[in-house]
Protein backbone atom coordinates (compact mmCIF):
# COMPACT_ATOMS: atom_id res chain seq x y z
CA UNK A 1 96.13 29.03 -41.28
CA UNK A 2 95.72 26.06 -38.60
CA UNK A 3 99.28 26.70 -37.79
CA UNK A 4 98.70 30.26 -36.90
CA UNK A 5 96.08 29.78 -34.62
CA UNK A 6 98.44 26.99 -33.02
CA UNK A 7 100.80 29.52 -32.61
CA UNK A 8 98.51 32.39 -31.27
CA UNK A 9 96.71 29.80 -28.51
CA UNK A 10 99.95 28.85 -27.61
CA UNK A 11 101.21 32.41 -26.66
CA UNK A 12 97.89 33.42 -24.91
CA UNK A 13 98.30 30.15 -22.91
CA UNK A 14 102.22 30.90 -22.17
CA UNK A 15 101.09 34.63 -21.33
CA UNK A 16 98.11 33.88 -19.06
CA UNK A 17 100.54 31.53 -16.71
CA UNK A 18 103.04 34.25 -16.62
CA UNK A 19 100.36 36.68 -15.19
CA UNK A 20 98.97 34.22 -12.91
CA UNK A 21 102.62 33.39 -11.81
CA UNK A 22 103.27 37.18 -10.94
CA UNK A 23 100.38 37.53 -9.15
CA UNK A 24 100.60 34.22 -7.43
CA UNK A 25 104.39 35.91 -6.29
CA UNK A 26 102.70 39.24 -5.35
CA UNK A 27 100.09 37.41 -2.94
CA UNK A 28 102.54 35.95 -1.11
CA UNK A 29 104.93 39.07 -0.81
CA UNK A 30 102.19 40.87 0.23
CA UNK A 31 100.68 37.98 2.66
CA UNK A 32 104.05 38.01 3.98
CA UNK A 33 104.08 41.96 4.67
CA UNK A 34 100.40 41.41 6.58
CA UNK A 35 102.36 38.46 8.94
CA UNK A 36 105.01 40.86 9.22
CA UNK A 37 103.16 43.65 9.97
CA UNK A 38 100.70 41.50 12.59
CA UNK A 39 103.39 40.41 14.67
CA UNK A 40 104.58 43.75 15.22
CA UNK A 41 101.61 45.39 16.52
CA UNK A 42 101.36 42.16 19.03
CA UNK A 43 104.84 43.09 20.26
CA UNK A 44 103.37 46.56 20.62
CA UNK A 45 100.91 45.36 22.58
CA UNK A 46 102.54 43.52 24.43
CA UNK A 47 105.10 45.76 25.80
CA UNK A 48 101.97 48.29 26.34
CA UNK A 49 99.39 47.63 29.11
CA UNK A 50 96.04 48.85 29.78
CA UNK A 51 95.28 51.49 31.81
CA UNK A 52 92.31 51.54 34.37
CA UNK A 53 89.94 48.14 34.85
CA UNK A 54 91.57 45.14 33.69
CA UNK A 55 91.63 41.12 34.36
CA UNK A 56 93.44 40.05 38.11
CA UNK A 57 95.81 37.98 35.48
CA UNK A 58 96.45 41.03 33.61
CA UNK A 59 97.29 43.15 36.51
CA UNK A 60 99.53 40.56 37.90
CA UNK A 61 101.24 39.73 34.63
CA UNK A 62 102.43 43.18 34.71
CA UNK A 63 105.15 42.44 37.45
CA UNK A 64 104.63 45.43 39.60
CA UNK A 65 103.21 43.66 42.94
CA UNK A 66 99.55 43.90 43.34
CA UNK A 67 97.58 44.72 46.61
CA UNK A 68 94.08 44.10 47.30
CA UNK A 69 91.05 45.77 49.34
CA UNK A 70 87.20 44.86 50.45
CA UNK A 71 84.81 47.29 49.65
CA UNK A 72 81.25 46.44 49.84
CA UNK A 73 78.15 45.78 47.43
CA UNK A 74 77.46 49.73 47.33
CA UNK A 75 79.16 52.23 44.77
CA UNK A 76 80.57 49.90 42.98
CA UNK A 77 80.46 52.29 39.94
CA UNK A 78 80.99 55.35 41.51
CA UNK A 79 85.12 53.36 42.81
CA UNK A 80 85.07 52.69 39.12
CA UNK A 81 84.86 56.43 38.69
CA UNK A 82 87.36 58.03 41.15
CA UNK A 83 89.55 55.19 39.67
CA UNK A 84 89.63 56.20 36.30
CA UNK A 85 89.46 59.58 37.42
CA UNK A 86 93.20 59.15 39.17
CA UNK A 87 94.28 56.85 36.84
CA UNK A 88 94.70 53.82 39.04
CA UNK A 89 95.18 50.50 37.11
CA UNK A 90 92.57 47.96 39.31
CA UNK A 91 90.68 44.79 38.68
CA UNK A 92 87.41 43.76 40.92
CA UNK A 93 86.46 40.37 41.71
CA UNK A 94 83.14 39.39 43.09
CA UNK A 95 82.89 37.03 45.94
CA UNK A 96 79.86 35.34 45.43
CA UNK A 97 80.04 32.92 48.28
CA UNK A 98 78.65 35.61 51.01
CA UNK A 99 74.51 36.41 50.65
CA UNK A 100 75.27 40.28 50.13
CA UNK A 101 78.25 40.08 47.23
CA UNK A 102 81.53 41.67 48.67
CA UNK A 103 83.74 42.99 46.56
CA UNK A 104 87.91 43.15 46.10
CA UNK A 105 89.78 45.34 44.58
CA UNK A 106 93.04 44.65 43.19
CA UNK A 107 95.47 47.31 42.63
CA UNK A 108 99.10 47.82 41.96
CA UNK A 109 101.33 48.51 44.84
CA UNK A 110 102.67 51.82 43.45
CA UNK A 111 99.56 53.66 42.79
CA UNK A 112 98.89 53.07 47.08
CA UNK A 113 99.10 56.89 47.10
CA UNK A 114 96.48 57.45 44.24
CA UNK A 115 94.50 54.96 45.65
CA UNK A 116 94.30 56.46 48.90
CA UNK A 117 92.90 59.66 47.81
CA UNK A 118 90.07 57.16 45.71
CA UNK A 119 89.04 55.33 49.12
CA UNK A 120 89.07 59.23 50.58
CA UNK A 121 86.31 60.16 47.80
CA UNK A 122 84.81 57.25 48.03
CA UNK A 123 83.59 57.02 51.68
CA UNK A 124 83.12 60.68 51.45
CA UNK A 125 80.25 59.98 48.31
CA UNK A 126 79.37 57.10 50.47
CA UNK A 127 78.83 58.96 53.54
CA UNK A 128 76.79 61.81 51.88
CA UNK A 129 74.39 59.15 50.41
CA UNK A 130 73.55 57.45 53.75
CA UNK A 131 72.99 61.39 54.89
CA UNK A 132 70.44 61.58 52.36
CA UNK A 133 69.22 58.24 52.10
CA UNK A 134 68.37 58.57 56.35
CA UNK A 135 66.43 61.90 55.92
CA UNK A 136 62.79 60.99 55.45
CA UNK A 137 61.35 62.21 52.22
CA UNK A 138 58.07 61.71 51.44
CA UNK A 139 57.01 59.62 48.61
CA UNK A 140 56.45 60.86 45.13
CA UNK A 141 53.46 58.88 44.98
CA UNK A 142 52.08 60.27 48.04
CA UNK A 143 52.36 64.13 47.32
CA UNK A 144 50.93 63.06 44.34
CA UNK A 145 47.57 61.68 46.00
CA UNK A 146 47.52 64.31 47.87
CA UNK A 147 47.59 66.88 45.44
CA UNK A 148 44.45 64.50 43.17
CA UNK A 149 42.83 65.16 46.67
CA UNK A 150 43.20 69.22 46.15
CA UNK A 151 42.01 69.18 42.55
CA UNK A 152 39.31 66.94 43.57
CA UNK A 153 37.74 69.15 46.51
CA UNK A 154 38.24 72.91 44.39
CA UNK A 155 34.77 73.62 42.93
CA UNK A 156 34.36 73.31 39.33
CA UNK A 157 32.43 75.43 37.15
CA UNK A 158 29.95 74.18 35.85
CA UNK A 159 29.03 75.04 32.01
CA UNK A 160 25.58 75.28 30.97
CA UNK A 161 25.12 74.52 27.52
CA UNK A 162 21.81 75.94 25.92
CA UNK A 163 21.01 75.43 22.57
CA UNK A 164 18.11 78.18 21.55
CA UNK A 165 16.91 77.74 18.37
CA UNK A 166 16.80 80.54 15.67
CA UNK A 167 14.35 81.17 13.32
């Protein structure tokens, strides 16, 4: 009887390592296959490159000559816009040394046509907002006092309440 159990303790012990040495095996096939499968989506990536606002180093890493342009503090989002809009691959850097910031925009030197056309937008929208900005418009705040003055000169009628008692 002792023997038996020997025996069948033996066998679970002798089974139990060969399942833990199988899956030990298939961990590190399949650990493998992730490493495998992570370096080729960074080889992906890196022969792909983003598209639209990006890091100076980025744009420059791409090897495809980069030029550069002022614009001012105004609009910054509406150049992020037309940008995007035209498909212009461009990084912005803020130059924080002058009182009002100035911006530059980095761009690459073969999308000088698109970018044209985005500077043509752009000091057109810039141009129409200085139009409107130097027309005088009054106040919200001030049509709205005058129109409390309005409501408070109109006569109001006046409700007489009587109570009459019934009997």
């Amino acid at each position: 009887m002792q023997e038996e159990v020997e025996n069948k303790t033996v066998n679970l012990a002798v089974k139990t390592t060969k399942v833990s040495l199988r899956l030990l095996i298939k961990a590190l096939i399949a650990y493998k296959r992730k490493l495998e499968n992570k370096h080729r989506l960074k080889q992906v990536a890196k022969n792909t490159h983003t598209k639209g606002k990006q890091s100076v180093k980025e744009l420059i890493g791409q090897d495809q000559g980069v030029s550069s342009m002022e614009i001012g503090d105004s609009g910054i989002r509406d150049f992020k816009k037309l940008a995007n809009k035209y498909g212009v691959d461009f990084a912005i850097v803020k130059d924080k040394n002058e009182t009002p910031p100035k911006y530059t925009v980095f761009f690459k030197a073969r999308d000088a046509d698109a970018i044209t056309q985005v500077l043509k937008e752009y000091a057109a929208k810039q141009t129409k907002r200085k139009k409107s900005a130097e027309k005088e418009r009054p106040s919200v705040l001030q049509k709205l006092k005058k129109f409390k003055e309005k409501v408070a000169s109109m006569p109001r009628k006046s409700k007489e309440k009587r109570k009459e008692m019934e009997r």
